[in-house]
PDB file of N, CA and C in Angstrom:
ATOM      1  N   UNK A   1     -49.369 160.077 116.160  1.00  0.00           N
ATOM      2  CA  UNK A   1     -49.026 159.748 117.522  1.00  0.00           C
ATOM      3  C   UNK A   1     -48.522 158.313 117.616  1.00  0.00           C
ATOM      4  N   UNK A   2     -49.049 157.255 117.089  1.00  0.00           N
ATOM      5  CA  UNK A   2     -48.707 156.201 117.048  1.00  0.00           C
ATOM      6  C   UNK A   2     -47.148 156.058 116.225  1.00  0.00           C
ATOM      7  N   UNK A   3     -46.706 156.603 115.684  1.00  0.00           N
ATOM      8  CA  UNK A   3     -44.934 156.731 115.187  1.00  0.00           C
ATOM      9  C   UNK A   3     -44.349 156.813 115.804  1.00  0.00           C
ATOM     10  N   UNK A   4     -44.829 157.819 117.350  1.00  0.00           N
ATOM     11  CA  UNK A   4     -43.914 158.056 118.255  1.00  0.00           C
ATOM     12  C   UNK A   4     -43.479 156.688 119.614  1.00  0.00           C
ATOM     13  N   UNK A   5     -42.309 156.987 119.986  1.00  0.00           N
ATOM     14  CA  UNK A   5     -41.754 155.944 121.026  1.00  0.00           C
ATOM     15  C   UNK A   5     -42.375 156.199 122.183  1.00  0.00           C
ATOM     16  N   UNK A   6     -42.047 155.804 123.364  1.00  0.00           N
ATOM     17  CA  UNK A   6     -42.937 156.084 124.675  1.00  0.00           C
ATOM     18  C   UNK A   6     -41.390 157.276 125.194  1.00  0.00           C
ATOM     19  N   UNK A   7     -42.170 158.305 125.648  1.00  0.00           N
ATOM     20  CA  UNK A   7     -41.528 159.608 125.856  1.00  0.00           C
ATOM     21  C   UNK A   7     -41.110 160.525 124.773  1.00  0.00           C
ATOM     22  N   UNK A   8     -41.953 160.282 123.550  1.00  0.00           N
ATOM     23  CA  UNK A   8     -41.716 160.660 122.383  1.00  0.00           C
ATOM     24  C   UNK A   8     -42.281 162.148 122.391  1.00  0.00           C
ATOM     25  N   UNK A   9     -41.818 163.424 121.053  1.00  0.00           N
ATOM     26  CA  UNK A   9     -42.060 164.441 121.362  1.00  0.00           C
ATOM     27  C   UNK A   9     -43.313 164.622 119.830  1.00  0.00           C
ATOM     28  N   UNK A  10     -44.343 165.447 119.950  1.00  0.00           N
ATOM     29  CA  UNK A  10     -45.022 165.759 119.015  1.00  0.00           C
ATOM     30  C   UNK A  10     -44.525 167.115 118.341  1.00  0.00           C
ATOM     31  N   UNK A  11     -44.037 167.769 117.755  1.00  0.00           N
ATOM     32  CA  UNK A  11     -43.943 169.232 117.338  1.00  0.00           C
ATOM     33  C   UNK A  11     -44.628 169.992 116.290  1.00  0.00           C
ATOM     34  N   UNK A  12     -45.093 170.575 116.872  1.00  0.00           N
ATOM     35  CA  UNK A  12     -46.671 170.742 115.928  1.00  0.00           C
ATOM     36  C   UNK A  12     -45.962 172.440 115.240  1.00  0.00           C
ATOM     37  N   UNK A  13     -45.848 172.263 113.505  1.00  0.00           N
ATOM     38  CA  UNK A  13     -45.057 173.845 113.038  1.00  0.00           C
ATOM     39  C   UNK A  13     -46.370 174.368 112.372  1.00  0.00           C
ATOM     40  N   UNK A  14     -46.385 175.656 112.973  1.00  0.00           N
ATOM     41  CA  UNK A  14     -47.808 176.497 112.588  1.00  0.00           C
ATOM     42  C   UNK A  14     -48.937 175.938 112.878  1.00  0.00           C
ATOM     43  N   UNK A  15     -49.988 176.094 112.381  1.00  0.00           N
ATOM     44  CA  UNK A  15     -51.638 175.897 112.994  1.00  0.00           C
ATOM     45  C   UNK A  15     -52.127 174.500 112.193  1.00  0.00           C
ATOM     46  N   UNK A  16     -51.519 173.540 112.488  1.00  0.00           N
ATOM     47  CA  UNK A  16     -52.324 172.278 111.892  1.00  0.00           C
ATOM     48  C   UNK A  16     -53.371 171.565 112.895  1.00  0.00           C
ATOM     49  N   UNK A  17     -54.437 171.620 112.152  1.00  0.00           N
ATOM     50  CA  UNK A  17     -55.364 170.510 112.729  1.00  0.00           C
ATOM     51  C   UNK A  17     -55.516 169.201 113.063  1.00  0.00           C
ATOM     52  N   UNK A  18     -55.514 169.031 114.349  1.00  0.00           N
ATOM     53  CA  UNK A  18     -54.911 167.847 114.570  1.00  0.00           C
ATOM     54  C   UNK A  18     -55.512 166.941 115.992  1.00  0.00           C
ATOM     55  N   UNK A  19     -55.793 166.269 115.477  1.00  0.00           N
ATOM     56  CA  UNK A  19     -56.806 165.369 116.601  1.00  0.00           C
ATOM     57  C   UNK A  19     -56.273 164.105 117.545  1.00  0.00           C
ATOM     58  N   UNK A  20     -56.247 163.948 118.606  1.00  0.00           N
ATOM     59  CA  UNK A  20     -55.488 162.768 119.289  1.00  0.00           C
ATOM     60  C   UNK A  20     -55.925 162.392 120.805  1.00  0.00           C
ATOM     61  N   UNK A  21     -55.791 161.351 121.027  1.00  0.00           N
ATOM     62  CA  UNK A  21     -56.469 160.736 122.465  1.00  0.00           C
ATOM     63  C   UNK A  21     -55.461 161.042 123.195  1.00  0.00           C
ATOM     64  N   UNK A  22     -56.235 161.462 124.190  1.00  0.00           N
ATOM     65  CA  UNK A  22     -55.446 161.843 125.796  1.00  0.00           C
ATOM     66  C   UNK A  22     -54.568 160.787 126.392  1.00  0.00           C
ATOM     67  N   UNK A  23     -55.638 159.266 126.757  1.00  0.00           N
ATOM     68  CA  UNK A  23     -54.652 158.121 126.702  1.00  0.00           C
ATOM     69  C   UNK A  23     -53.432 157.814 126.471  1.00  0.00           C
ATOM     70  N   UNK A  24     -53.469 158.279 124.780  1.00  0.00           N
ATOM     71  CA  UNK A  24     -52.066 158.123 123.877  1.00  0.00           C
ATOM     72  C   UNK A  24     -50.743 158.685 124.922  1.00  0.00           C
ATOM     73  N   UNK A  25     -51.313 160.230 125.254  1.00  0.00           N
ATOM     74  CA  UNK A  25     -50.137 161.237 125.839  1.00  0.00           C
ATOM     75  C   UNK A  25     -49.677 160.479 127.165  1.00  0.00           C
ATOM     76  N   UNK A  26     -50.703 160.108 127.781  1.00  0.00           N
ATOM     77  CA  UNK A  26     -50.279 159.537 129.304  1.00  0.00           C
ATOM     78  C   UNK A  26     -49.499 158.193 129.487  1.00  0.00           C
ATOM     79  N   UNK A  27     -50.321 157.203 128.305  1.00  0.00           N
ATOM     80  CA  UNK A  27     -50.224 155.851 128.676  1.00  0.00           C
ATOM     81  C   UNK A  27     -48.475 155.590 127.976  1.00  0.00           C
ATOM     82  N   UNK A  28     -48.466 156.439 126.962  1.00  0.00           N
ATOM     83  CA  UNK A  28     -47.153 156.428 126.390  1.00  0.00           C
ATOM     84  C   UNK A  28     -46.184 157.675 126.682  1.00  0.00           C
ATOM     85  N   UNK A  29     -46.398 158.381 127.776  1.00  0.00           N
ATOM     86  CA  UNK A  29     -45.822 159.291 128.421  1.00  0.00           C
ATOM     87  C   UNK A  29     -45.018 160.040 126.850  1.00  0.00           C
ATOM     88  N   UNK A  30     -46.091 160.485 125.993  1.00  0.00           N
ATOM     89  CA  UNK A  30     -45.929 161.505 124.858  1.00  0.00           C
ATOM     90  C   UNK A  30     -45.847 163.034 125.212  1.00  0.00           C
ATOM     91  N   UNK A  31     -45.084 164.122 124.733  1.00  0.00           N
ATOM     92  CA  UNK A  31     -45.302 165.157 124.838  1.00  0.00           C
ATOM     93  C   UNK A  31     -45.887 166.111 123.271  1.00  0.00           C
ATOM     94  N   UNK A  32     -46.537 167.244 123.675  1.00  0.00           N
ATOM     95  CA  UNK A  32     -46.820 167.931 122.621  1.00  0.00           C
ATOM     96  C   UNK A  32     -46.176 169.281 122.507  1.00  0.00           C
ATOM     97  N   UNK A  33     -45.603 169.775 121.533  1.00  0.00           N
ATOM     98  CA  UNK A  33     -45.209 171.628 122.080  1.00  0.00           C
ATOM     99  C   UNK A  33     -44.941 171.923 120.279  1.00  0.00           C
ATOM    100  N   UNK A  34     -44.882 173.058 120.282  1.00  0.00           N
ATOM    101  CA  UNK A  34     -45.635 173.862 118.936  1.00  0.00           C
ATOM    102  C   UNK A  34     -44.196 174.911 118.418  1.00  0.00           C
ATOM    103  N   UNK A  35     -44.082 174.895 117.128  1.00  0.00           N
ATOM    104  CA  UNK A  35     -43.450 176.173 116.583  1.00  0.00           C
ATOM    105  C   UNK A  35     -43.561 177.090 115.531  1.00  0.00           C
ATOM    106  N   UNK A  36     -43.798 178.078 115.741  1.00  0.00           N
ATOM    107  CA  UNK A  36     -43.823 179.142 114.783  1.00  0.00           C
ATOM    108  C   UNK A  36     -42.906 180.003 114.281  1.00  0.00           C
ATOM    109  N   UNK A  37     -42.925 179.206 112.880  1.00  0.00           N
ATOM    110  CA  UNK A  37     -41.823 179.819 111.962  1.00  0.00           C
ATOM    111  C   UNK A  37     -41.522 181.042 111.473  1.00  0.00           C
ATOM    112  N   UNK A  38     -43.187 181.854 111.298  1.00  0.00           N
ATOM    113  CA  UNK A  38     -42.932 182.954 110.951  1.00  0.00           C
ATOM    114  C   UNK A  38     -43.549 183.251 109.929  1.00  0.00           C
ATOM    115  N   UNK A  39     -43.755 184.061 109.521  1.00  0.00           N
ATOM    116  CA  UNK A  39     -44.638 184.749 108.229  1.00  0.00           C
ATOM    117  C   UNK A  39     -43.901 184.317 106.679  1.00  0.00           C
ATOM    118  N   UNK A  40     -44.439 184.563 106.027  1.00  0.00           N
ATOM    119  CA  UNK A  40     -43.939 184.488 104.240  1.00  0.00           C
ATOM    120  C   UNK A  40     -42.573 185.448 103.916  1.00  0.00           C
ATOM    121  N   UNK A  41     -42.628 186.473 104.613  1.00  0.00           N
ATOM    122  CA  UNK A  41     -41.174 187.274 104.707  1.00  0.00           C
ATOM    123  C   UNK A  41     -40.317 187.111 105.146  1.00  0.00           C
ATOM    124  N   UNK A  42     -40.428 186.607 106.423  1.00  0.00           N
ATOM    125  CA  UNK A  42     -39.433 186.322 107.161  1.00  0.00           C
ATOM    126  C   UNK A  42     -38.770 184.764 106.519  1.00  0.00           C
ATOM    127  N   UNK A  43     -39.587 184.199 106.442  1.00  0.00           N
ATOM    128  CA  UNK A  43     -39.074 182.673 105.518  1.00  0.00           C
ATOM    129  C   UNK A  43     -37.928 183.015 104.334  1.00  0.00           C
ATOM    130  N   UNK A  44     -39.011 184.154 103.708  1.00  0.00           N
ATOM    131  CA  UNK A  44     -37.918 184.183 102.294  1.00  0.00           C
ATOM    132  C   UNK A  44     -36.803 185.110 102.702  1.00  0.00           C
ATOM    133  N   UNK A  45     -36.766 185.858 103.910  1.00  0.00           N
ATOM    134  CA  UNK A  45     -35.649 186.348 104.274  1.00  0.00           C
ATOM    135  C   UNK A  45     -34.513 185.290 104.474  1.00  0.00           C
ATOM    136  N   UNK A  46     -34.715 184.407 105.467  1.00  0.00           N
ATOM    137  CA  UNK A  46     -34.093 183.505 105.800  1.00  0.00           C
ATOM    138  C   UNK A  46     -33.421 182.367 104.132  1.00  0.00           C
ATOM    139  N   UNK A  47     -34.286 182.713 103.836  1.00  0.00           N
ATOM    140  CA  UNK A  47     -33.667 181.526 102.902  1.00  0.00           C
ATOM    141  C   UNK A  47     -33.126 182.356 102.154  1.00  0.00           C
ATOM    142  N   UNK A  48     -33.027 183.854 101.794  1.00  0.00           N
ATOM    143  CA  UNK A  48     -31.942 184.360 101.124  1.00  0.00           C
ATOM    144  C   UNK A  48     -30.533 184.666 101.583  1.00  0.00           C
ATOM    145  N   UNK A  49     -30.908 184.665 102.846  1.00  0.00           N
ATOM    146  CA  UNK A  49     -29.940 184.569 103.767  1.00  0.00           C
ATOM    147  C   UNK A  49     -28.637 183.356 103.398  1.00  0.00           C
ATOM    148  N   UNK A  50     -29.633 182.070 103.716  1.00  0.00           N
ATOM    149  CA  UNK A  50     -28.714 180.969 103.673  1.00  0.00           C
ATOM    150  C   UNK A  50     -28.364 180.773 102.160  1.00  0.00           C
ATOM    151  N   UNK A  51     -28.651 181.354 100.793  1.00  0.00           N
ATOM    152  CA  UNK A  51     -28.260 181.125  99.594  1.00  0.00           C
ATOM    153  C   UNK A  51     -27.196 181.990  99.584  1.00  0.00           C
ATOM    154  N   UNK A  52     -27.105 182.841 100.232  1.00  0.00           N
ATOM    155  CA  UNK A  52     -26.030 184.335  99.904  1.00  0.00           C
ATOM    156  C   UNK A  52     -24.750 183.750 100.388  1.00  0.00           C
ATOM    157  N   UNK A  53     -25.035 182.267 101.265  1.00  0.00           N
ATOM    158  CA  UNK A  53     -23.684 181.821 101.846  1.00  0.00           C
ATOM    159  C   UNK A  53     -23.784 180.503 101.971  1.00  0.00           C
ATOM    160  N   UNK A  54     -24.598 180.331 100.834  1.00  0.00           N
ATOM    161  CA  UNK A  54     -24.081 178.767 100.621  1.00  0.00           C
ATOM    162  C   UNK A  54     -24.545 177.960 101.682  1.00  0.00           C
ATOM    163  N   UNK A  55     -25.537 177.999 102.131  1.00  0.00           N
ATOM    164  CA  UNK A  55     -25.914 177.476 103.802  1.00  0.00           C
ATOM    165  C   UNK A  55     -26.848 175.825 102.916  1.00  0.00           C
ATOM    166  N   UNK A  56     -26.062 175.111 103.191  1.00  0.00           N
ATOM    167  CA  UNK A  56     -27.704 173.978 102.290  1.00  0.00           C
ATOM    168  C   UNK A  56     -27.850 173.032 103.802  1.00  0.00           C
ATOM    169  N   UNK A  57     -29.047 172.211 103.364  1.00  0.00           N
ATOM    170  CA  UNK A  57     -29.427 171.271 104.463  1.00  0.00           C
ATOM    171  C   UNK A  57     -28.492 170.326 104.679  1.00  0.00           C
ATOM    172  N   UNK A  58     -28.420 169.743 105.530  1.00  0.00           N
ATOM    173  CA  UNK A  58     -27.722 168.141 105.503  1.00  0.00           C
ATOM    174  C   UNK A  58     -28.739 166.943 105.234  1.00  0.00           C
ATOM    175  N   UNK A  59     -28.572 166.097 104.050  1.00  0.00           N
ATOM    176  CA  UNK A  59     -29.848 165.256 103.847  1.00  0.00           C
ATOM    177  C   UNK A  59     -29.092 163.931 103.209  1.00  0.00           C
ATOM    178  N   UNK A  60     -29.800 163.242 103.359  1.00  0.00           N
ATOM    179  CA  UNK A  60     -29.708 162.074 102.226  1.00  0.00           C
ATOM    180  C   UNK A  60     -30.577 161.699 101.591  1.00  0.00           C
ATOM    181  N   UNK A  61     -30.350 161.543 100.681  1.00  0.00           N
ATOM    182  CA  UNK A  61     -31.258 161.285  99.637  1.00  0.00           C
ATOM    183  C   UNK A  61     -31.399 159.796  99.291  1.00  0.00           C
ATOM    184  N   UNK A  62     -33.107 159.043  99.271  1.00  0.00           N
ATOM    185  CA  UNK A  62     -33.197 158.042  99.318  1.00  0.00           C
ATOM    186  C   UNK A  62     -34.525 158.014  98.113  1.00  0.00           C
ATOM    187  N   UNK A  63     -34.156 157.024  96.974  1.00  0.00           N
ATOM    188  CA  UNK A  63     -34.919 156.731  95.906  1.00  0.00           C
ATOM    189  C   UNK A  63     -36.534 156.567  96.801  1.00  0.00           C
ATOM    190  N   UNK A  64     -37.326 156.881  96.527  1.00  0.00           N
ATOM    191  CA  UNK A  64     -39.233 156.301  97.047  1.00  0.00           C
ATOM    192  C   UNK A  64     -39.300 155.140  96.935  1.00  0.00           C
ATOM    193  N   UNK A  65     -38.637 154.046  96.251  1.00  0.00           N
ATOM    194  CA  UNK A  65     -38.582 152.960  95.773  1.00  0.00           C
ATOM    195  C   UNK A  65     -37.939 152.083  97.108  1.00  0.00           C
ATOM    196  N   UNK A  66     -37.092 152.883  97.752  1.00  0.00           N
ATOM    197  CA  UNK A  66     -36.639 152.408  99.086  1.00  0.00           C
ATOM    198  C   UNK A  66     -37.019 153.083 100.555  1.00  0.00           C
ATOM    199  N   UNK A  67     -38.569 153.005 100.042  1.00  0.00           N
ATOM    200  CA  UNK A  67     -39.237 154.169 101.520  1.00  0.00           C
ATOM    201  C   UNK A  67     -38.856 152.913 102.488  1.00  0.00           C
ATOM    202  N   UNK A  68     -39.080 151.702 102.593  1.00  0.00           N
ATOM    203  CA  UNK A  68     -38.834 150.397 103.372  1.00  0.00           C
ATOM    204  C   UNK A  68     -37.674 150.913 104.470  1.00  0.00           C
ATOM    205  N   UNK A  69     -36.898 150.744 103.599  1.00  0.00           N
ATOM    206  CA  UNK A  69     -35.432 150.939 103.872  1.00  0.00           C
ATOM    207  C   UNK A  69     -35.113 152.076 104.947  1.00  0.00           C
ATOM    208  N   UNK A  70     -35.849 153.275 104.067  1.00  0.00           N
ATOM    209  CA  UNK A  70     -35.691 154.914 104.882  1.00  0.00           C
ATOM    210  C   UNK A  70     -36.494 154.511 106.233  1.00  0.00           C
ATOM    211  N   UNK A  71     -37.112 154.096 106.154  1.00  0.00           N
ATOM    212  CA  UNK A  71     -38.426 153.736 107.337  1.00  0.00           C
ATOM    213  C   UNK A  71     -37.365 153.171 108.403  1.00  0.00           C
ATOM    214  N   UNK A  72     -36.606 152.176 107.924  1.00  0.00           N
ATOM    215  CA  UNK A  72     -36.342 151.493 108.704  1.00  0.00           C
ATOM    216  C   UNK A  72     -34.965 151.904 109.418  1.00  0.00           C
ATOM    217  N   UNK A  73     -34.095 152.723 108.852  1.00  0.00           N
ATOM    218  CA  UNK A  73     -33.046 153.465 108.967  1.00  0.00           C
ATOM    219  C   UNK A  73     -33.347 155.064 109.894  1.00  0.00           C
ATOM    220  N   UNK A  74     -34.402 155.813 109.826  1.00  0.00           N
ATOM    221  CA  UNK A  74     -35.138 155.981 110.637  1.00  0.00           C
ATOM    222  C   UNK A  74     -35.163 155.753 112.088  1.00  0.00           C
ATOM    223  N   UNK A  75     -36.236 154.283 112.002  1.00  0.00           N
ATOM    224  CA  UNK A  75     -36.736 154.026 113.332  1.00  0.00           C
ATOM    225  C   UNK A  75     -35.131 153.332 114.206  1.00  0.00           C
ATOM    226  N   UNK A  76     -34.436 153.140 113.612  1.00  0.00           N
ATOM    227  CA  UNK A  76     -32.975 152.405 113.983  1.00  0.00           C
ATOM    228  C   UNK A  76     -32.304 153.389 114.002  1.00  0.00           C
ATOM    229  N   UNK A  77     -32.435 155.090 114.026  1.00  0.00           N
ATOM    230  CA  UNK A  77     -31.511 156.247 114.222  1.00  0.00           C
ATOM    231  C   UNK A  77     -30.529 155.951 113.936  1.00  0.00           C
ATOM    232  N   UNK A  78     -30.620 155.413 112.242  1.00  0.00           N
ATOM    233  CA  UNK A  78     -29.279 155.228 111.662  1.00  0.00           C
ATOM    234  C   UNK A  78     -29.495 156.148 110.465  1.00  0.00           C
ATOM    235  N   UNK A  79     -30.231 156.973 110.388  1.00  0.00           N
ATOM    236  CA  UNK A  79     -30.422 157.775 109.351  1.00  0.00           C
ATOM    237  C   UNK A  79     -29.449 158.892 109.419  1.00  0.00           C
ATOM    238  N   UNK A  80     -28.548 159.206 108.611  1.00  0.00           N
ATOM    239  CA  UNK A  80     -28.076 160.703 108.728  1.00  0.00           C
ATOM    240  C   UNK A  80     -28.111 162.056 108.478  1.00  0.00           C
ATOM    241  N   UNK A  81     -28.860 162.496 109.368  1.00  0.00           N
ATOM    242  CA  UNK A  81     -29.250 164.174 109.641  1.00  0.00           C
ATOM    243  C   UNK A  81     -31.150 164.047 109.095  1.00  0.00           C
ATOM    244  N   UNK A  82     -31.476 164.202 108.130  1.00  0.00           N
ATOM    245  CA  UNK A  82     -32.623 163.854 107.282  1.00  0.00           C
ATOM    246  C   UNK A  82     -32.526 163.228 106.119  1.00  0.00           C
ATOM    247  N   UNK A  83     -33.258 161.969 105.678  1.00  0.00           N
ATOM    248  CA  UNK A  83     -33.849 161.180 104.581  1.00  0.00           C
ATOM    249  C   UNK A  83     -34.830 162.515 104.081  1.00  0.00           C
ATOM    250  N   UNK A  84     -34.162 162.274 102.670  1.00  0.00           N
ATOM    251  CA  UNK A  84     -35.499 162.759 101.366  1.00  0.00           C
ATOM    252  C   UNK A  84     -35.807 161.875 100.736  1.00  0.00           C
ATOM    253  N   UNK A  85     -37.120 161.494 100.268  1.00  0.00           N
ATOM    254  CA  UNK A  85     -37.020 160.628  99.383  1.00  0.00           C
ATOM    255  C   UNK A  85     -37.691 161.158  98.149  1.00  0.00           C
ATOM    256  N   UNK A  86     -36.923 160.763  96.561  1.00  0.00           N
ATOM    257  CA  UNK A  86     -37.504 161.525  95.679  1.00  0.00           C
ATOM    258  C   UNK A  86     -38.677 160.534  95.328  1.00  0.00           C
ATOM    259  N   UNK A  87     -39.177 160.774  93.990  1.00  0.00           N
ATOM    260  CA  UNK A  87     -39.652 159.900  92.785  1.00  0.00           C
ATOM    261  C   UNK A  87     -38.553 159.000  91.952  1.00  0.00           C
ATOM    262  N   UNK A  88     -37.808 158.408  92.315  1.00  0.00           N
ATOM    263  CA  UNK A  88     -37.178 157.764  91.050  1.00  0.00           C
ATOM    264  C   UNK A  88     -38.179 156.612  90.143  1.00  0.00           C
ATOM    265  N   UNK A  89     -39.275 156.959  89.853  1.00  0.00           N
ATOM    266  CA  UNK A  89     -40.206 155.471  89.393  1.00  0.00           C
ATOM    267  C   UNK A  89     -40.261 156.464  87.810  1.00  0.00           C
ATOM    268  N   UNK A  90     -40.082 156.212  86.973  1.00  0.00           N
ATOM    269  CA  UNK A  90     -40.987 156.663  85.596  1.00  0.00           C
ATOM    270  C   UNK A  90     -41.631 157.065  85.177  1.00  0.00           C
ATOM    271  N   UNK A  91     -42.382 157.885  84.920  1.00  0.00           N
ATOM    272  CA  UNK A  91     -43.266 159.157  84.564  1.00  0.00           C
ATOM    273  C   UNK A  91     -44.474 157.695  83.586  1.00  0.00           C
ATOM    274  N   UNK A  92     -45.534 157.095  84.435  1.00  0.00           N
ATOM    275  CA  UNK A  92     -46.451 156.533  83.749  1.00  0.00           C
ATOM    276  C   UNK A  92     -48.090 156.696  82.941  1.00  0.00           C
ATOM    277  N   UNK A  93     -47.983 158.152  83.351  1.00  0.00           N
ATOM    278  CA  UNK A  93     -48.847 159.056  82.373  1.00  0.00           C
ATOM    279  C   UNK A  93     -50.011 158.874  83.799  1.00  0.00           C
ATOM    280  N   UNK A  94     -49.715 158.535  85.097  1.00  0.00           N
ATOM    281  CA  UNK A  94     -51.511 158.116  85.817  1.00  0.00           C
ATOM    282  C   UNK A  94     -51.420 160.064  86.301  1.00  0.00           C
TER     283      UNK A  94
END
Protein backbone atom coordinates (compact mmCIF):
# COMPACT_ATOMS: atom_id res chain seq x y z
CA UNK A 1 0.00 0.00 0.00
CA UNK A 2 2.62 2.34 0.75
CA UNK A 3 4.03 2.13 -3.24
CA UNK A 4 0.91 3.42 -4.12
CA UNK A 5 0.26 7.36 -5.03
CA UNK A 6 -2.75 9.09 -3.39
CA UNK A 7 -5.76 7.79 -5.64
CA UNK A 8 -3.74 4.85 -6.35
CA UNK A 9 -5.35 1.42 -7.39
CA UNK A 10 -4.60 -1.98 -5.42
CA UNK A 11 -5.39 -5.10 -7.79
CA UNK A 12 -5.46 -7.98 -5.95
CA UNK A 13 -5.04 -11.40 -8.90
CA UNK A 14 -6.58 -14.51 -7.25
CA UNK A 15 -6.83 -15.16 -3.41
CA UNK A 16 -3.76 -13.50 -1.79
CA UNK A 17 -3.55 -12.78 1.74
CA UNK A 18 -3.27 -9.60 2.46
CA UNK A 19 -3.45 -7.25 5.34
CA UNK A 20 -3.79 -3.30 5.36
CA UNK A 21 -5.06 -0.25 7.43
CA UNK A 22 -8.25 1.35 6.65
CA UNK A 23 -6.55 4.83 7.23
CA UNK A 24 -4.15 3.99 4.37
CA UNK A 25 -7.47 3.65 1.88
CA UNK A 26 -9.10 6.93 3.11
CA UNK A 27 -6.30 9.18 4.13
CA UNK A 28 -4.64 8.44 0.71
CA UNK A 29 -7.90 8.10 -1.12
CA UNK A 30 -6.53 4.31 -2.29
CA UNK A 31 -8.75 1.92 -4.04
CA UNK A 32 -8.90 -1.94 -3.85
CA UNK A 33 -10.67 -4.34 -6.62
CA UNK A 34 -9.67 -8.00 -7.43
CA UNK A 35 -9.11 -10.33 -10.58
CA UNK A 36 -9.61 -13.67 -11.46
CA UNK A 37 -7.69 -15.19 -13.99
CA UNK A 38 -8.96 -18.42 -14.11
CA UNK A 39 -8.11 -21.95 -13.52
CA UNK A 40 -4.80 -23.97 -14.73
CA UNK A 41 -6.68 -24.71 -18.12
CA UNK A 42 -7.85 -21.93 -19.06
CA UNK A 43 -4.26 -20.21 -18.49
CA UNK A 44 -2.61 -22.86 -20.57
CA UNK A 45 -5.32 -22.40 -23.06
CA UNK A 46 -4.59 -18.91 -23.37
CA UNK A 47 -1.07 -19.13 -23.60
CA UNK A 48 -1.33 -21.64 -26.39
CA UNK A 49 -3.34 -19.48 -27.91
CA UNK A 50 -0.91 -16.55 -27.93
CA UNK A 51 2.19 -19.00 -29.05
CA UNK A 52 0.12 -20.32 -32.10
CA UNK A 53 0.38 -16.53 -33.19
CA UNK A 54 3.21 -15.25 -32.04
CA UNK A 55 1.41 -13.02 -29.41
CA UNK A 56 4.62 -12.07 -26.87
CA UNK A 57 4.50 -9.41 -24.05
CA UNK A 58 5.79 -5.96 -24.49
CA UNK A 59 8.71 -5.66 -21.85
CA UNK A 60 11.97 -4.34 -21.22
CA UNK A 61 14.35 -5.90 -19.93
CA UNK A 62 16.47 -4.45 -17.14
CA UNK A 63 19.79 -6.20 -15.66
CA UNK A 64 18.83 -6.69 -11.31
CA UNK A 65 21.96 -4.87 -11.05
CA UNK A 66 19.90 -1.78 -12.17
CA UNK A 67 16.70 -2.44 -9.91
CA UNK A 68 17.66 1.52 -8.80
CA UNK A 69 17.21 2.61 -12.07
CA UNK A 70 13.91 0.31 -12.93
CA UNK A 71 12.53 1.71 -9.61
CA UNK A 72 13.04 4.86 -10.63
CA UNK A 73 11.87 4.76 -14.30
CA UNK A 74 8.83 3.27 -12.88
CA UNK A 75 7.84 5.76 -10.33
CA UNK A 76 8.66 8.61 -13.23
CA UNK A 77 6.18 6.53 -15.78
CA UNK A 78 8.99 6.46 -17.95
CA UNK A 79 9.09 2.84 -18.06
CA UNK A 80 7.93 1.18 -21.28
CA UNK A 81 4.95 -1.13 -21.14
CA UNK A 82 6.70 -3.52 -18.26
CA UNK A 83 10.37 -3.69 -16.69
CA UNK A 84 11.74 -7.35 -16.16
CA UNK A 85 14.48 -7.57 -14.38
CA UNK A 86 16.75 -10.65 -14.80
CA UNK A 87 19.84 -12.01 -12.73
CA UNK A 88 22.72 -10.69 -14.64
CA UNK A 89 25.20 -11.12 -11.35
CA UNK A 90 27.33 -14.56 -11.60
CA UNK A 91 26.38 -17.76 -10.42
CA UNK A 92 28.39 -17.49 -6.74
CA UNK A 93 27.68 -20.95 -5.52
CA UNK A 94 25.39 -19.10 -2.19
Amino acid sequence: MATLKKNGKLVLVGFPDVEFNSTDLVAHQLSITGSFLGNRATMREMLSFAQARDIVPKVELMPMTEVNEALRKVKGNKARYRIVLFNDTADTGR
